[in-house]
PDB file of N, CA and C in Angstrom:
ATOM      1  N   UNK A   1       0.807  -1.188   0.000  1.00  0.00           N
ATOM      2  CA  UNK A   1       0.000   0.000   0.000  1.00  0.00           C
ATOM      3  C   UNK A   1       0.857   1.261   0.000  1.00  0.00           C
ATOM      4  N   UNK A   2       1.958   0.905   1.128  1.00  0.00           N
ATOM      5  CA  UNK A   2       2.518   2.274   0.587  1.00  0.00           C
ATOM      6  C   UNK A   2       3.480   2.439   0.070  1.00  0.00           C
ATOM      7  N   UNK A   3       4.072   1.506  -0.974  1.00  0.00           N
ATOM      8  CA  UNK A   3       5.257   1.217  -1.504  1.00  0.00           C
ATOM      9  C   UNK A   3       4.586   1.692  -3.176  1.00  0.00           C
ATOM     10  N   UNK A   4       3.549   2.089  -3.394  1.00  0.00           N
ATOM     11  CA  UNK A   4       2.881   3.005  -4.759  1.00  0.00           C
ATOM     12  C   UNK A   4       3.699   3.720  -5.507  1.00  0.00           C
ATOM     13  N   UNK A   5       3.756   3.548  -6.591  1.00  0.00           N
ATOM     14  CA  UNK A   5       4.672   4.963  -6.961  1.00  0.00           C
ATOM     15  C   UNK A   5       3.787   5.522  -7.850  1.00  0.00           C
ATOM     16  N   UNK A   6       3.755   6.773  -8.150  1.00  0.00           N
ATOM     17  CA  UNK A   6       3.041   7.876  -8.780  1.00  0.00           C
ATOM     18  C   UNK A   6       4.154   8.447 -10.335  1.00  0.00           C
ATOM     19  N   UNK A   7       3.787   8.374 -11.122  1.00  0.00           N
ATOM     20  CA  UNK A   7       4.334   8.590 -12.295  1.00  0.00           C
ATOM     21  C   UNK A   7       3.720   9.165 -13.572  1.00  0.00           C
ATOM     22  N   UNK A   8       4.024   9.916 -13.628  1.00  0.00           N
ATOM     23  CA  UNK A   8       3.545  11.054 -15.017  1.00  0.00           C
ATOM     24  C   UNK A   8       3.380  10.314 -16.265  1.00  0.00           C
ATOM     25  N   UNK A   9       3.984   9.245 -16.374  1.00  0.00           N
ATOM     26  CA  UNK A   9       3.772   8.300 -17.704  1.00  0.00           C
ATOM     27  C   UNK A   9       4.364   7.278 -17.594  1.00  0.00           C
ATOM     28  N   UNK A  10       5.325   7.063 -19.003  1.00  0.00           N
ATOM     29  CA  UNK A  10       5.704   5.666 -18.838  1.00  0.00           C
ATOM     30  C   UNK A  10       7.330   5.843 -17.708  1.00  0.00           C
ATOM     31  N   UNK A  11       7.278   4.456 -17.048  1.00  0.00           N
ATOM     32  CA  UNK A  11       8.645   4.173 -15.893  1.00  0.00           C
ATOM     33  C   UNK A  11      10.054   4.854 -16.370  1.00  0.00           C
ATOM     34  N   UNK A  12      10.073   4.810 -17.843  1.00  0.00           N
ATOM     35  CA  UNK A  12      11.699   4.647 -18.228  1.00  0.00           C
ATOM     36  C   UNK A  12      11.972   6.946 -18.469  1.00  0.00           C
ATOM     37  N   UNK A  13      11.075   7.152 -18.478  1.00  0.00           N
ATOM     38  CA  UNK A  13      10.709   7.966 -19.300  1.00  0.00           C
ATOM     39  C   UNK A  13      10.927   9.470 -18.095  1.00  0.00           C
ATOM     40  N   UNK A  14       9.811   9.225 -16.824  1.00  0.00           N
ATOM     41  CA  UNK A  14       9.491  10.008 -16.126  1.00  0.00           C
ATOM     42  C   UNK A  14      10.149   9.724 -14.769  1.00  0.00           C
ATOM     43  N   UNK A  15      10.077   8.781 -14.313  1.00  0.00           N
ATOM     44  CA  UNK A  15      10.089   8.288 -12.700  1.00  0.00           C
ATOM     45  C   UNK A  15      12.226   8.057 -12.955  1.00  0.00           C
ATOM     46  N   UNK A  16      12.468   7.625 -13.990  1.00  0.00           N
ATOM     47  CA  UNK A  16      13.544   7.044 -14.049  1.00  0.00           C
ATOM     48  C   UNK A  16      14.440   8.211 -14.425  1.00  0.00           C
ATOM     49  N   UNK A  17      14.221   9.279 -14.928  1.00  0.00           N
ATOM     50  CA  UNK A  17      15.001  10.617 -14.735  1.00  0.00           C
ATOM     51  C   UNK A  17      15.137  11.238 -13.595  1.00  0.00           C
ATOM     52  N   UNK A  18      13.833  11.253 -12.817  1.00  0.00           N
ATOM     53  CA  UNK A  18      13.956  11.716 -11.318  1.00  0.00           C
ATOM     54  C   UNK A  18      14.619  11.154 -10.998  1.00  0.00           C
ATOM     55  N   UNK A  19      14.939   9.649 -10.761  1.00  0.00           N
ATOM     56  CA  UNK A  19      15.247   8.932  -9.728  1.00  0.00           C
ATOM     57  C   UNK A  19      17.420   9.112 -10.527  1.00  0.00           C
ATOM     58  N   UNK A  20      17.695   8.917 -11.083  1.00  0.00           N
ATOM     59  CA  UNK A  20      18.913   9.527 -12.137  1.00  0.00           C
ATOM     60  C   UNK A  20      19.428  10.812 -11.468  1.00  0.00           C
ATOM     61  N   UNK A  21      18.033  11.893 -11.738  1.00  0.00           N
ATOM     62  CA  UNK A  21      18.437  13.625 -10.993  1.00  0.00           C
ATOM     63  C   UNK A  21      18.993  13.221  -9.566  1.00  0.00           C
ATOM     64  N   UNK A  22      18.251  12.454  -9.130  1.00  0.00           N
ATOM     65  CA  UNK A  22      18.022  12.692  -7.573  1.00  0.00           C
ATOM     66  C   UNK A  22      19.386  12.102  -7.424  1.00  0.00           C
ATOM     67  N   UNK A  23      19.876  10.925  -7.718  1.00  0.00           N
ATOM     68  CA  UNK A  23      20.752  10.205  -7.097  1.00  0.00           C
ATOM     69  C   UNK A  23      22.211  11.220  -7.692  1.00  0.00           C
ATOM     70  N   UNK A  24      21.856  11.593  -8.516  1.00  0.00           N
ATOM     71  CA  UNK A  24      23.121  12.580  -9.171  1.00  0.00           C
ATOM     72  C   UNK A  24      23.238  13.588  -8.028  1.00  0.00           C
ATOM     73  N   UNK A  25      22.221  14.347  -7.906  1.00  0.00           N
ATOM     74  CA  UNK A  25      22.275  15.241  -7.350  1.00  0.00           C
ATOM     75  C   UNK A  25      22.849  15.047  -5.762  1.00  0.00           C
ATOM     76  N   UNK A  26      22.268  13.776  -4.491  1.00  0.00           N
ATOM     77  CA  UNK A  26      23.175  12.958  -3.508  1.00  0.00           C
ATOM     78  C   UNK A  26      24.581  13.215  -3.646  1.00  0.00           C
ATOM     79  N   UNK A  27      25.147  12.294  -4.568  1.00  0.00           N
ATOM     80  CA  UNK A  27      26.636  12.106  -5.070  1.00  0.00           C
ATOM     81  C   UNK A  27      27.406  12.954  -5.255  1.00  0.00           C
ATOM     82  N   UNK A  28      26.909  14.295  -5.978  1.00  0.00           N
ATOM     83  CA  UNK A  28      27.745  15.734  -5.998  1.00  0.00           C
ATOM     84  C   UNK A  28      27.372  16.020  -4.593  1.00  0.00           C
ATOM     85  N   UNK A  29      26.247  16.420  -3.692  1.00  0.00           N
ATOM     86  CA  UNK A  29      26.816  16.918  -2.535  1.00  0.00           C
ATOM     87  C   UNK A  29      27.345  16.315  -1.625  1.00  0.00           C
ATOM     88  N   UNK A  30      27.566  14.799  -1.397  1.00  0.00           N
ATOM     89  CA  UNK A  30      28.424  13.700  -0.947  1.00  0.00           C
ATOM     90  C   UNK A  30      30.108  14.331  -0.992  1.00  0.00           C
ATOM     91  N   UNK A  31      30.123  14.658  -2.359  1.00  0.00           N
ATOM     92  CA  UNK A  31      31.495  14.948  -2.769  1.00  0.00           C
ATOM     93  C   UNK A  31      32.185  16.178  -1.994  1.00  0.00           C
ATOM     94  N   UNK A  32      31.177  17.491  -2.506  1.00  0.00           N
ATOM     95  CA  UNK A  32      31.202  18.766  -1.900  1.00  0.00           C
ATOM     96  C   UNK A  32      31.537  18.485  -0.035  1.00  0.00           C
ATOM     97  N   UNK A  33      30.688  17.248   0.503  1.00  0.00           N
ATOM     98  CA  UNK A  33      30.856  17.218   1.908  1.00  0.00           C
ATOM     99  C   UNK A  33      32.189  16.872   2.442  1.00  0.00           C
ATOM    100  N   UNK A  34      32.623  15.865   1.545  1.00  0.00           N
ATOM    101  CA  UNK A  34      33.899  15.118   1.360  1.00  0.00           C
ATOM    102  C   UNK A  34      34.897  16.046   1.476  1.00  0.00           C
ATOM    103  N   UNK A  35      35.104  16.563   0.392  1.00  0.00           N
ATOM    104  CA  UNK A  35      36.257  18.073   0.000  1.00  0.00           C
ATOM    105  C   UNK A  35      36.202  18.744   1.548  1.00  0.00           C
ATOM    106  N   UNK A  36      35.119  19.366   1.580  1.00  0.00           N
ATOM    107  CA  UNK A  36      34.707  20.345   2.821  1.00  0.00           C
ATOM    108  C   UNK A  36      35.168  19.719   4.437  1.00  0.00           C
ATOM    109  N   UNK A  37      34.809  18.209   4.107  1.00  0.00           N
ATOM    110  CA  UNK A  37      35.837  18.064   5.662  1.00  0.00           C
ATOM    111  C   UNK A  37      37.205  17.572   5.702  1.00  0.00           C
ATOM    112  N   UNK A  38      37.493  17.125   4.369  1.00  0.00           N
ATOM    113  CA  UNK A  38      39.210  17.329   4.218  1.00  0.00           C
ATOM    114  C   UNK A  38      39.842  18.388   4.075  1.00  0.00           C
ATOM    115  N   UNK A  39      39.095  19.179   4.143  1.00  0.00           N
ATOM    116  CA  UNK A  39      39.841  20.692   4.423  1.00  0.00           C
ATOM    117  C   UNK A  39      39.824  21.270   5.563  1.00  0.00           C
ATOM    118  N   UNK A  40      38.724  21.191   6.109  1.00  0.00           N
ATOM    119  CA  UNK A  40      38.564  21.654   7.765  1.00  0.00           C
ATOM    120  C   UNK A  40      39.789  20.295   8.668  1.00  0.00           C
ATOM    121  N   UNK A  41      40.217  19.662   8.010  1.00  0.00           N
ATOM    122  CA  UNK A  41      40.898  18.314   8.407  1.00  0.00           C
ATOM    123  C   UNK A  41      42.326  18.901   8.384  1.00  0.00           C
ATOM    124  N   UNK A  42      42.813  19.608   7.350  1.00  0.00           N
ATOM    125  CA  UNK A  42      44.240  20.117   6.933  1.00  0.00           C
ATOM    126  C   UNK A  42      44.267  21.306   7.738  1.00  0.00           C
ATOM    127  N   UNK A  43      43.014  22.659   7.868  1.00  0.00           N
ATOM    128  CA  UNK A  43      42.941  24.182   8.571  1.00  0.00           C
ATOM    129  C   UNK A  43      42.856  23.771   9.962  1.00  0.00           C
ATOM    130  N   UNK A  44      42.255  22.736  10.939  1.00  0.00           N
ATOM    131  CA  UNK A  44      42.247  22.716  12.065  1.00  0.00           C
ATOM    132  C   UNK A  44      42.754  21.231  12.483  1.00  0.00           C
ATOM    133  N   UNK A  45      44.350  20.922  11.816  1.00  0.00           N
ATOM    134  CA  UNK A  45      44.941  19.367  12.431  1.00  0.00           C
ATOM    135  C   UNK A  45      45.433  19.825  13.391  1.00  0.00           C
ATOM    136  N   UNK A  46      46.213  21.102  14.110  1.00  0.00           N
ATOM    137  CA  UNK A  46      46.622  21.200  15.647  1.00  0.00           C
ATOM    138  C   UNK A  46      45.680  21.334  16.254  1.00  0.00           C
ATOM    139  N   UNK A  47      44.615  21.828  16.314  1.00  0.00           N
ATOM    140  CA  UNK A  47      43.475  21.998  16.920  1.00  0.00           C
ATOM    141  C   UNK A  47      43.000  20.435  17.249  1.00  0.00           C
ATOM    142  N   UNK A  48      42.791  19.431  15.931  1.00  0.00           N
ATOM    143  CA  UNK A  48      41.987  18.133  16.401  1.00  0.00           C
ATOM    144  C   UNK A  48      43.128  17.545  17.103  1.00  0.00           C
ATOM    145  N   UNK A  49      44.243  17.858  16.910  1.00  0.00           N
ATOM    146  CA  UNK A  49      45.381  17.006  18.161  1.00  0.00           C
ATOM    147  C   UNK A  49      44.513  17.509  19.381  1.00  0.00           C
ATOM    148  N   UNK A  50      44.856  18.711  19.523  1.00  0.00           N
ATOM    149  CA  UNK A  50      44.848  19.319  21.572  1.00  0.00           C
ATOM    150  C   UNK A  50      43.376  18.335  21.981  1.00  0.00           C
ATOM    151  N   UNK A  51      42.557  18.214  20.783  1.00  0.00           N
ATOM    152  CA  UNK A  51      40.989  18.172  21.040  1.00  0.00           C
ATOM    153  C   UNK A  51      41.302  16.475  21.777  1.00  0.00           C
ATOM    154  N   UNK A  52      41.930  15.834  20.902  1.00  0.00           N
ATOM    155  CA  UNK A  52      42.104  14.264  21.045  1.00  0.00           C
ATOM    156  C   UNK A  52      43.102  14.186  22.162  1.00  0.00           C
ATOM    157  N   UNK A  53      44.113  14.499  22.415  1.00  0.00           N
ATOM    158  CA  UNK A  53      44.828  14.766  23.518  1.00  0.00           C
ATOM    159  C   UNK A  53      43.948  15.054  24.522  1.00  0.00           C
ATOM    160  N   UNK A  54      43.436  15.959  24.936  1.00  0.00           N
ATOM    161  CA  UNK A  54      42.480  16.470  25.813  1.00  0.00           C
ATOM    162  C   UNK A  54      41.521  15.199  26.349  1.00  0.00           C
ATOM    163  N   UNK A  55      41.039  14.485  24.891  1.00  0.00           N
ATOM    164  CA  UNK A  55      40.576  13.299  25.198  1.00  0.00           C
ATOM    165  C   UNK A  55      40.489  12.044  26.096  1.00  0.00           C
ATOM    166  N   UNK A  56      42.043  11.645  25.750  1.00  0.00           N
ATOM    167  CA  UNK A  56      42.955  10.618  26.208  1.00  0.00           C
ATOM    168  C   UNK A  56      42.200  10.273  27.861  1.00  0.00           C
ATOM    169  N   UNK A  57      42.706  11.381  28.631  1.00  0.00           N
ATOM    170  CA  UNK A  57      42.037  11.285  30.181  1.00  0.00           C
ATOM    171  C   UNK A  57      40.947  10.685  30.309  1.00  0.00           C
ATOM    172  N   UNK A  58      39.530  11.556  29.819  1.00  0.00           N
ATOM    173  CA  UNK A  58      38.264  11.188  30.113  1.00  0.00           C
ATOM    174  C   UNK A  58      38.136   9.674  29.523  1.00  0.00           C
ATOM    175  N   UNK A  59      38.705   9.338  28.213  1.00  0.00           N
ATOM    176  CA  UNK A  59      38.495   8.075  28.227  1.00  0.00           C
ATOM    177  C   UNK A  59      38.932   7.111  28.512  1.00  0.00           C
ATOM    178  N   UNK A  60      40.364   7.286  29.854  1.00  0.00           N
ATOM    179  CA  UNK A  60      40.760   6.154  30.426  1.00  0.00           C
ATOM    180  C   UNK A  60      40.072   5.824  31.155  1.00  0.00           C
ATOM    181  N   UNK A  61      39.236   7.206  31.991  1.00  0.00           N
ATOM    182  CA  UNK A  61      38.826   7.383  33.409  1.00  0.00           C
ATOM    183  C   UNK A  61      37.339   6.418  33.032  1.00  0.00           C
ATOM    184  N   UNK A  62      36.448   6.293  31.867  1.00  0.00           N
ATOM    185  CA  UNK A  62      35.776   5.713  32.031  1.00  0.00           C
ATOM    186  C   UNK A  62      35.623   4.387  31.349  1.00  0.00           C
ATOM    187  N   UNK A  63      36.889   4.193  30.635  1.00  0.00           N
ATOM    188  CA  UNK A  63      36.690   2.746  30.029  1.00  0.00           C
ATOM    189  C   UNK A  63      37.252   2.289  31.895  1.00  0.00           C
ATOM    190  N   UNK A  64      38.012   2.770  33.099  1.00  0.00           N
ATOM    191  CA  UNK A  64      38.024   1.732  34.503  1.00  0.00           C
ATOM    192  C   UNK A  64      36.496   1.925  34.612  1.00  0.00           C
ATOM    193  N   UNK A  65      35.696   2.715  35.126  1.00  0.00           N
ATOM    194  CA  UNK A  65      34.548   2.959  35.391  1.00  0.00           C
ATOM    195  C   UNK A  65      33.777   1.384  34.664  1.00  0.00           C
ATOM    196  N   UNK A  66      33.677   1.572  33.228  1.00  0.00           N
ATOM    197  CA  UNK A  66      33.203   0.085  33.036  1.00  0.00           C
ATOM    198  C   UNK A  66      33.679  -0.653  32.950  1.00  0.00           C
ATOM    199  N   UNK A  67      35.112  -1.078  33.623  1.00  0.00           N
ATOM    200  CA  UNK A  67      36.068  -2.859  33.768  1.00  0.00           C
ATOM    201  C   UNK A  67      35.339  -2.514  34.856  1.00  0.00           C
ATOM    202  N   UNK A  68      35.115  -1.898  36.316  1.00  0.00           N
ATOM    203  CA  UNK A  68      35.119  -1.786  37.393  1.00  0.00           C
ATOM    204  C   UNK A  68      33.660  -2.426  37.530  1.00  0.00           C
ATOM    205  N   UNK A  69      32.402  -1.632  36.893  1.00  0.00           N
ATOM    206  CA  UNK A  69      31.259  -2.126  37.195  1.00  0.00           C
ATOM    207  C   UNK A  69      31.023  -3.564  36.084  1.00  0.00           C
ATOM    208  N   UNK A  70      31.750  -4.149  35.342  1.00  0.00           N
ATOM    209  CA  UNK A  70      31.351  -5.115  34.782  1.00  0.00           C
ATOM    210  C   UNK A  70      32.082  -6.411  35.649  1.00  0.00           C
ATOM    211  N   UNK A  71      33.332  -5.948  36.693  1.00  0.00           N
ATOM    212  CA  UNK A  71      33.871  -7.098  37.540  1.00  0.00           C
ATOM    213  C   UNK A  71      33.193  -6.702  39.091  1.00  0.00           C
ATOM    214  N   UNK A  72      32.336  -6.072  38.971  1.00  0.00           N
ATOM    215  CA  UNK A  72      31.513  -6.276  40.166  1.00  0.00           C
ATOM    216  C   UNK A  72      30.572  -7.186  39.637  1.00  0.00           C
ATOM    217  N   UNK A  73      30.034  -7.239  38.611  1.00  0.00           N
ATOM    218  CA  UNK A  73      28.743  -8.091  38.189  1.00  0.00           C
ATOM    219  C   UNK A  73      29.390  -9.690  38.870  1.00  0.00           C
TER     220      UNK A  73
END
């Protein structure tokens, strides 16, 4: 019932250009997203160090937190 599709005419013709546009259109801004965070990747790599560094702590402190409550179980 709700798997219908609605189409202006014949499949190859109407539905199958949209579906062509559409997926074209995905793939270029896929790309654009791609570019855009390999660049914010190259303008802020000392920045994602301090960020991941900064990291390190909080996630020792709670990967003991869960050895601790999974060897109490």
């Amino acid at each position: 019932m709700g798997d219908e599709k609605k189409c202006c005419g014949t499949e190859a013709s109407c539905c199958g250009s949209k579906k062509i546009g559409g997926m074209a259109l995905k793939v270029i801004l896929g790309l654009v997203f791609l570019g855009l965070g390999g660049l914010a990747l190259l303008n802020f790599w000392a920045d994602l160090l301090v960020i991941i560094k900064g990291c390190i702590g909080l996630f020792l402190i709670l990967a003991g937190v869960i050895t601790l409550a999974i060897a109490k179980e």
